[in-house]
N, C-alpha and C. Protein backbone atom coordinates (compact mmCIF):
# COMPACT_ATOMS: atom_id res chain seq x y z
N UNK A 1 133.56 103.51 92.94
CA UNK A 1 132.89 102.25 92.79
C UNK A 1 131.57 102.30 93.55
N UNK A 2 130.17 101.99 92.86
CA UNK A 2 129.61 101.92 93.36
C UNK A 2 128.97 100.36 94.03
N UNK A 3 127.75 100.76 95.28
CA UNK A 3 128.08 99.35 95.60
C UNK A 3 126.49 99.19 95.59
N UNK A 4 125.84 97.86 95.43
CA UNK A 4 124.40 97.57 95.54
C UNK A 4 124.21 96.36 95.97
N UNK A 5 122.57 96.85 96.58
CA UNK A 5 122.36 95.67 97.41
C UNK A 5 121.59 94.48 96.27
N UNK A 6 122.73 93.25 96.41
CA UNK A 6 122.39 92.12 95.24
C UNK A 6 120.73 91.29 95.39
N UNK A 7 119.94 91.71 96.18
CA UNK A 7 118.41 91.16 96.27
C UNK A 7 118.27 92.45 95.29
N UNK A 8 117.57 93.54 95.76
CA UNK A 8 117.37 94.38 94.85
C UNK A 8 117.92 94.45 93.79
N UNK A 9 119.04 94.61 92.93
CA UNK A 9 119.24 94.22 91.59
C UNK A 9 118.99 93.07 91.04
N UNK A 10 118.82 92.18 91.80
CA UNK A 10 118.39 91.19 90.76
C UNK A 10 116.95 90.15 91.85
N UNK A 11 116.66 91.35 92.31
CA UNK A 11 114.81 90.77 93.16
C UNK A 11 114.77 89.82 93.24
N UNK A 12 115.70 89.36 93.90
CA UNK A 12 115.55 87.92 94.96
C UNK A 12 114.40 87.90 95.97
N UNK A 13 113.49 89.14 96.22
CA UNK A 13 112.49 88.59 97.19
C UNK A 13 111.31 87.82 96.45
N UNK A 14 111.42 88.17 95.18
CA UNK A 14 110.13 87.26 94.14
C UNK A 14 109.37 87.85 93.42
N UNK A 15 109.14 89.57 94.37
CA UNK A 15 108.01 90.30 93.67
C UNK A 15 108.95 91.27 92.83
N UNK A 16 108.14 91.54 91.28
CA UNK A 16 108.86 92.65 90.61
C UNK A 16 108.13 94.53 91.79
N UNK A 17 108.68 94.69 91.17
CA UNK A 17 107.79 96.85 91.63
C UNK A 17 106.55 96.67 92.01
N UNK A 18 106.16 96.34 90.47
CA UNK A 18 104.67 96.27 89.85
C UNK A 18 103.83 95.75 90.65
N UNK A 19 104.43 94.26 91.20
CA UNK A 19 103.41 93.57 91.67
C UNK A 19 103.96 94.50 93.35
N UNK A 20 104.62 94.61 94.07
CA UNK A 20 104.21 95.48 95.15
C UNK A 20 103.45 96.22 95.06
N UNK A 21 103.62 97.07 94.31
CA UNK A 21 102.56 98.14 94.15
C UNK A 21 101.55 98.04 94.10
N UNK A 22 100.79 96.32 93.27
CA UNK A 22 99.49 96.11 93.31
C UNK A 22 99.25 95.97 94.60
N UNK A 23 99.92 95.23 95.04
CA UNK A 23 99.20 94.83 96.81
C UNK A 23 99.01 95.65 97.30
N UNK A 24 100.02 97.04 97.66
CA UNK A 24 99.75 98.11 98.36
C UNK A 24 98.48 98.84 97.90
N UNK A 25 98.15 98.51 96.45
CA UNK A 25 96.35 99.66 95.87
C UNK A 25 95.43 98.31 96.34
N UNK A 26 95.66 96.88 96.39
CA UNK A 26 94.41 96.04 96.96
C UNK A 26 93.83 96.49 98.47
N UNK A 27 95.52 96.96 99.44
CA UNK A 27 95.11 97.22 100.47
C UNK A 27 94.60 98.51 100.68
N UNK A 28 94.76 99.29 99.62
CA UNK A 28 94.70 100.89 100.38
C UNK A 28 93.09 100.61 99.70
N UNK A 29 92.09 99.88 98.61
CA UNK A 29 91.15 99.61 98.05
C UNK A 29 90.43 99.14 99.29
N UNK A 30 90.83 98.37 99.73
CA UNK A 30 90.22 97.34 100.79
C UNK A 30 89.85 98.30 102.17
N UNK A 31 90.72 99.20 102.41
CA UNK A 31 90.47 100.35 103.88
C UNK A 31 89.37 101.06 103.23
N UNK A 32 89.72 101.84 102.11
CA UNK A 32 88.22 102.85 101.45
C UNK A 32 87.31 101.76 101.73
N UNK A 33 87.37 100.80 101.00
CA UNK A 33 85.66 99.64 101.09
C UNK A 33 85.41 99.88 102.72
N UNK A 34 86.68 99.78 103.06
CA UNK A 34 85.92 99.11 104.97
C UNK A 34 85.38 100.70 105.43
N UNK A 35 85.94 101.90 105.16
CA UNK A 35 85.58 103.37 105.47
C UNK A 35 84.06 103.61 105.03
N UNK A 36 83.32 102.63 103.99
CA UNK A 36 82.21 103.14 103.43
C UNK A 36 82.45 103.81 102.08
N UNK A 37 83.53 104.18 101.67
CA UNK A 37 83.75 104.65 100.26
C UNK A 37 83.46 103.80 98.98
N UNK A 38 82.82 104.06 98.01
CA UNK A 38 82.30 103.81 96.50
C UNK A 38 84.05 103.78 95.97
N UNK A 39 84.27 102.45 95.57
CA UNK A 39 85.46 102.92 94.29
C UNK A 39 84.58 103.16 92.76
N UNK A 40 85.41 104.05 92.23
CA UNK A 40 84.76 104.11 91.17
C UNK A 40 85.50 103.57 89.97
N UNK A 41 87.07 103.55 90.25
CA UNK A 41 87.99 103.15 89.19
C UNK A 41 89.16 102.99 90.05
N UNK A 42 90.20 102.10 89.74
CA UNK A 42 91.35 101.83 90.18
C UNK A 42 92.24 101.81 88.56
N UNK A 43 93.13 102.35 89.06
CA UNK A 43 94.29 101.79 88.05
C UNK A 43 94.10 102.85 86.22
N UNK A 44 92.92 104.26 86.71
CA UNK A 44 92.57 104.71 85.91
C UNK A 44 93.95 105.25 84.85
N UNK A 45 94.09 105.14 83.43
CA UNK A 45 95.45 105.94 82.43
C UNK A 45 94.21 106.67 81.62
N UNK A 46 94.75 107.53 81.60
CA UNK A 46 95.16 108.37 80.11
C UNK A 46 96.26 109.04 79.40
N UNK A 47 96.52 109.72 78.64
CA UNK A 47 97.84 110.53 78.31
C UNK A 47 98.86 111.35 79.15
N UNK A 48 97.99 111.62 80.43
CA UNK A 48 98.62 112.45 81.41
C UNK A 48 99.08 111.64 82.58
N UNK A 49 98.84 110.13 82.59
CA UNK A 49 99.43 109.48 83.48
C UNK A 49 98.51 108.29 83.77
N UNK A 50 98.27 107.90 85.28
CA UNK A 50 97.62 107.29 86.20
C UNK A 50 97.18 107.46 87.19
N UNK A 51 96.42 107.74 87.80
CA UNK A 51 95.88 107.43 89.03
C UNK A 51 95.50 106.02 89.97
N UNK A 52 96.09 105.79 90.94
CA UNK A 52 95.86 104.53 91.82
C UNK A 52 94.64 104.08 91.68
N UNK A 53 93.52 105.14 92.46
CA UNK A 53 92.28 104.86 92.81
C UNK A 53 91.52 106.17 92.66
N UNK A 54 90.27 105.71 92.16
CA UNK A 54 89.36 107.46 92.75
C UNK A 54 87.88 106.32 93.27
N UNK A 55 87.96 107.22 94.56
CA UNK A 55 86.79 106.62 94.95
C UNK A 55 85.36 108.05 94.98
N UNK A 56 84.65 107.82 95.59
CA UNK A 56 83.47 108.81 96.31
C UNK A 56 82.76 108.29 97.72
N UNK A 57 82.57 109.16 98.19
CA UNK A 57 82.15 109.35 99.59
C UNK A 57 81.27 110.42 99.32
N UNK A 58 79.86 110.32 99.39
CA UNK A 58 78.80 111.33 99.55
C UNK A 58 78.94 112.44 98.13
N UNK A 59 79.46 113.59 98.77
CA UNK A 59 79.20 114.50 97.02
C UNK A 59 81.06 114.95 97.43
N UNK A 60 82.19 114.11 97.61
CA UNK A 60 83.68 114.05 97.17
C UNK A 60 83.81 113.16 96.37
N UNK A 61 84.75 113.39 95.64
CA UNK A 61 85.28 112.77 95.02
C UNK A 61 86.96 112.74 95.26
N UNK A 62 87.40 111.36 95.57
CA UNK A 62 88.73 111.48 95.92
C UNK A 62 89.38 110.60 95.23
N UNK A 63 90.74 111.27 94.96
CA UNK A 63 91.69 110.81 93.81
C UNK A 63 92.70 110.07 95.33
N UNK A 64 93.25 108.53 94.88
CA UNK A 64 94.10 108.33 95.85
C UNK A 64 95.02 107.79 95.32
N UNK A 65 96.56 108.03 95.88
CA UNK A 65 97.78 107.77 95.09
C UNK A 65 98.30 107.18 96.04
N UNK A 66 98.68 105.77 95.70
CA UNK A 66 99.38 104.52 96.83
C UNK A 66 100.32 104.72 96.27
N UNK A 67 101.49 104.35 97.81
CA UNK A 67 102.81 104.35 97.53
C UNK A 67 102.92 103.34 98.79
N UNK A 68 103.38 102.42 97.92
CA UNK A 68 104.35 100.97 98.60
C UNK A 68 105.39 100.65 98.68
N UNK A 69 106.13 100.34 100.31
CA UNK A 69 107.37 99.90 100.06
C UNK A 69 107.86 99.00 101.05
N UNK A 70 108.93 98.18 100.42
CA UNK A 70 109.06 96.72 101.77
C UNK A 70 110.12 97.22 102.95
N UNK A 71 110.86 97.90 102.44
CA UNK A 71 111.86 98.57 103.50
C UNK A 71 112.13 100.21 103.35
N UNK A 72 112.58 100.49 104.33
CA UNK A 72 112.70 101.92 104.55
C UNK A 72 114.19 102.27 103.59
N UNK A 73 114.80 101.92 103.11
CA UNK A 73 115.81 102.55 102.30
C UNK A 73 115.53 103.84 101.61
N UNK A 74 114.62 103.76 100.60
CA UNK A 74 114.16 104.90 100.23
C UNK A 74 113.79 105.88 100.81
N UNK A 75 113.49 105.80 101.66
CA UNK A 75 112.85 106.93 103.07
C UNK A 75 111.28 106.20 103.33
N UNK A 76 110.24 107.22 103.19
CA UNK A 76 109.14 107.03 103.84
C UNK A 76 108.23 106.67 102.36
N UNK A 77 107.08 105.96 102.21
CA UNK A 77 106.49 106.00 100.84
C UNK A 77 105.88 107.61 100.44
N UNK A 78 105.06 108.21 101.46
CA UNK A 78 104.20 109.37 101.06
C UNK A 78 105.57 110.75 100.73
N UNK A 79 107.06 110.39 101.12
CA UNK A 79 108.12 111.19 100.57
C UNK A 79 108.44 111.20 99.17
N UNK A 80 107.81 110.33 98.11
CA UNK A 80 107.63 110.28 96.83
C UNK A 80 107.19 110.83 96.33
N UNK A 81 105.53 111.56 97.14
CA UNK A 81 104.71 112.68 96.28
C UNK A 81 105.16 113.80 96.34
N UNK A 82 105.75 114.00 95.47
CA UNK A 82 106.65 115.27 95.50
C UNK A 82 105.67 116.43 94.46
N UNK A 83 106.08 117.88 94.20
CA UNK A 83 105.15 118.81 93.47
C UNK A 83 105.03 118.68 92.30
N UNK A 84 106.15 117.30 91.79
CA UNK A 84 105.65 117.51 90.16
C UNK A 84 104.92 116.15 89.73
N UNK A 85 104.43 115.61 90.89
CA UNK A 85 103.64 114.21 91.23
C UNK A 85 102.22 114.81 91.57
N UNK A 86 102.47 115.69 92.56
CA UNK A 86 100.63 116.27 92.82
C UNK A 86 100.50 117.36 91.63
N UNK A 87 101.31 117.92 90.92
CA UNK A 87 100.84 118.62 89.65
C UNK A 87 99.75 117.44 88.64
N UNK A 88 100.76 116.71 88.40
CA UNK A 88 100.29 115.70 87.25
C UNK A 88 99.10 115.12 87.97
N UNK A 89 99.22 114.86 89.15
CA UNK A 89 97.80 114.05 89.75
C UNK A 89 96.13 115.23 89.48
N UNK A 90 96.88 116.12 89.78
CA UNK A 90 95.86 117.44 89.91
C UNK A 90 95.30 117.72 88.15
N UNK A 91 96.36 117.22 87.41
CA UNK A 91 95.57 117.44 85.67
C UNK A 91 95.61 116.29 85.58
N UNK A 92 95.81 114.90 86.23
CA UNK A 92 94.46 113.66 86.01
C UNK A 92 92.72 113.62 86.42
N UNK A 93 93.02 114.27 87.44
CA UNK A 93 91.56 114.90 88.37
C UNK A 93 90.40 115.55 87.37
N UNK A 94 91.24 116.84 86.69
CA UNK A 94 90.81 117.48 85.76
C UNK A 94 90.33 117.11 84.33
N UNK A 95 91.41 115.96 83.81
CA UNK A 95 90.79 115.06 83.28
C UNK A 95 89.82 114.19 83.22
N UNK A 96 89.79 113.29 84.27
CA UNK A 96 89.00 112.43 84.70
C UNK A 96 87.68 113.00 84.82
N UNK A 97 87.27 114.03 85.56
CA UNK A 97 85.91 114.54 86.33
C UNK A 97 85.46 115.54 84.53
N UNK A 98 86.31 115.99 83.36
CA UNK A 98 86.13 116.45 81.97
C UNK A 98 85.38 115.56 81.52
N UNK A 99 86.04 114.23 81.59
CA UNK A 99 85.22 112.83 81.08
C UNK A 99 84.14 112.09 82.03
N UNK A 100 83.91 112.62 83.05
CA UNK A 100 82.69 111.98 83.86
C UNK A 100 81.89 113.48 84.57
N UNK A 101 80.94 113.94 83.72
CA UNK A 101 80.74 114.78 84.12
C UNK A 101 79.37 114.61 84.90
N UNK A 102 78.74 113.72 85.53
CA UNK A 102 77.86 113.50 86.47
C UNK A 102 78.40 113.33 87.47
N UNK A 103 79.29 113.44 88.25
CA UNK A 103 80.12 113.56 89.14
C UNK A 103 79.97 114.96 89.95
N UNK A 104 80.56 114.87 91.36
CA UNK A 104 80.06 116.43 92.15
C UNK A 104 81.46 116.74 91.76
N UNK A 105 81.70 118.12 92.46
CA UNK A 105 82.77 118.95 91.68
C UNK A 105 83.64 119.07 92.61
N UNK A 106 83.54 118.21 93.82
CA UNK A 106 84.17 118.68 95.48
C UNK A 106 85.47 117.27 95.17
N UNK A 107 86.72 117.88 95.47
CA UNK A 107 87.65 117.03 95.69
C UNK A 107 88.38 116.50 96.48
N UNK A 108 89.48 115.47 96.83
CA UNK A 108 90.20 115.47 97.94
C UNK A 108 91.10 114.31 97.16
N UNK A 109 92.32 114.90 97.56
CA UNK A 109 93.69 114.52 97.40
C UNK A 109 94.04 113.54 98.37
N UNK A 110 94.13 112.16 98.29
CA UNK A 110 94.63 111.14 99.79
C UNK A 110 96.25 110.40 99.08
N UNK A 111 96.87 110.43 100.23
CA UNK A 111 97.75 109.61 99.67
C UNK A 111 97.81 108.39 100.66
N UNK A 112 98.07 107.40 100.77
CA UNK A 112 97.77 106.33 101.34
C UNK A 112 99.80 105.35 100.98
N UNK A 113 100.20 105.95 102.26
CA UNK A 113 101.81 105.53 102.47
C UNK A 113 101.53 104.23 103.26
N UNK A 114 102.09 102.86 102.72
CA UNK A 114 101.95 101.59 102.75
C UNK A 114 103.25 100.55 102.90
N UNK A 115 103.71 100.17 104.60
CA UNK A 115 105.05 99.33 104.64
C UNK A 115 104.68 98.14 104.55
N UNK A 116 105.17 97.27 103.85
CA UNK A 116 104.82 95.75 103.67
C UNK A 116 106.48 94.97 104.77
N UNK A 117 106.02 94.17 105.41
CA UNK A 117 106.86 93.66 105.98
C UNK A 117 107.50 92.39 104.93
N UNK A 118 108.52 91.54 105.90
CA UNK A 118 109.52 90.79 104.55
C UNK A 118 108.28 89.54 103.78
N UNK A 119 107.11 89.82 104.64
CA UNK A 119 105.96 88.39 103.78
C UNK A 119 104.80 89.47 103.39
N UNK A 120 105.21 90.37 102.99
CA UNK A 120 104.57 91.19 102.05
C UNK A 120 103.11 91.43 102.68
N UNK A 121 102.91 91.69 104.21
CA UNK A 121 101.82 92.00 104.94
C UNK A 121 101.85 93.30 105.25
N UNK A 122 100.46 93.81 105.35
CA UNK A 122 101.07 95.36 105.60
C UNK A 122 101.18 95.30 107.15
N UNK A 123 102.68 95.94 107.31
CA UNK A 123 103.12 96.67 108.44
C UNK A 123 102.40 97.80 108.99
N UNK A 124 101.94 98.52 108.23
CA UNK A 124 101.88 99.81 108.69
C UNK A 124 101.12 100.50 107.58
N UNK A 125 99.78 101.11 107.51
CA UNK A 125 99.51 102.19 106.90
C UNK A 125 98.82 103.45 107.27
N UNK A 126 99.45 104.01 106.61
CA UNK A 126 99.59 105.93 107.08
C UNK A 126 98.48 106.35 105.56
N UNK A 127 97.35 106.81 106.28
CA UNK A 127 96.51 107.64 105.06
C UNK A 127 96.46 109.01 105.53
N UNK A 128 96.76 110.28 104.30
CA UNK A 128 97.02 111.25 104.37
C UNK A 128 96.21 112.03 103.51
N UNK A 129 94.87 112.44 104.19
CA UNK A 129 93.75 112.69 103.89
C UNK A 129 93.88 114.28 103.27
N UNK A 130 93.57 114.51 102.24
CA UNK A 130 93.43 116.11 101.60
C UNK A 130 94.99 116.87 101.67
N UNK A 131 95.95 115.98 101.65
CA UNK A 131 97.30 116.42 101.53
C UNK A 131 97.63 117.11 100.95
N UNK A 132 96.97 117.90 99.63
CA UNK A 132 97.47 118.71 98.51
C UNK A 132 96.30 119.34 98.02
């Protein structure tokens, strides 16, 4: 028998995934702005997936992948990017910079691990600069 916790199955805190997740890319958006970083796109799809954010800083270009979460059950957020997460991120990159080719050619991989406490403030964020 398995057993689950009845908020999470049926998200009694209010927010679906989705909308966590947005808050955690407003905030990890909002630190690049305050760092001096250019966003250039948030929330970029194509066929090969998504990317959070790609911003620029001088002649980088950095791809950033938020991971939000309200409690530690799962483990840590940046324990999500796992190798077949920075694969796919790495042929969005390739994509992306195919289709914007005025762009410099210098990259950087950030992941930006994001705890929201129970009023959905961030607790805690961990940015993990050129991780991959």
């Amino acid at each position: 028998m398995a057993w689950y916790n009845i908020s999470e199955v049926f998200n009694l805190t209010g927010f679906s995934k989705r909308e966590i997740g947005v808050i955690g890319e407003d905030i990890a958006a909002g630190v690049l702005k305050d760092r001096g970083y250019v966003i250039l796109e948030r929330n970029f799809r194509c066929r090969y997936g998504e990317i959070d954010v790609i911003a620029r800083m001088g002649d980088t270009v950095i791809f950033v992948e938020v991971k939000t979460r309200r409690n530690r059950r799962c483990g840590f957020p940046e324990e999500s990017v796992d190798y077949r997460k920075q694969r796919r991120l790495r042929l969005l990159a390739e994509y992306y910079l195919a289709k914007n080719h005025n762009l410099p050619r210098i990259l950087r991989f950030d992941v930006y691990a994001i705890r929201l406490d129970e009023t959905n403030r961030p607790e805690s964020v961990r940015v993990l600069e050129n991780c991959f």
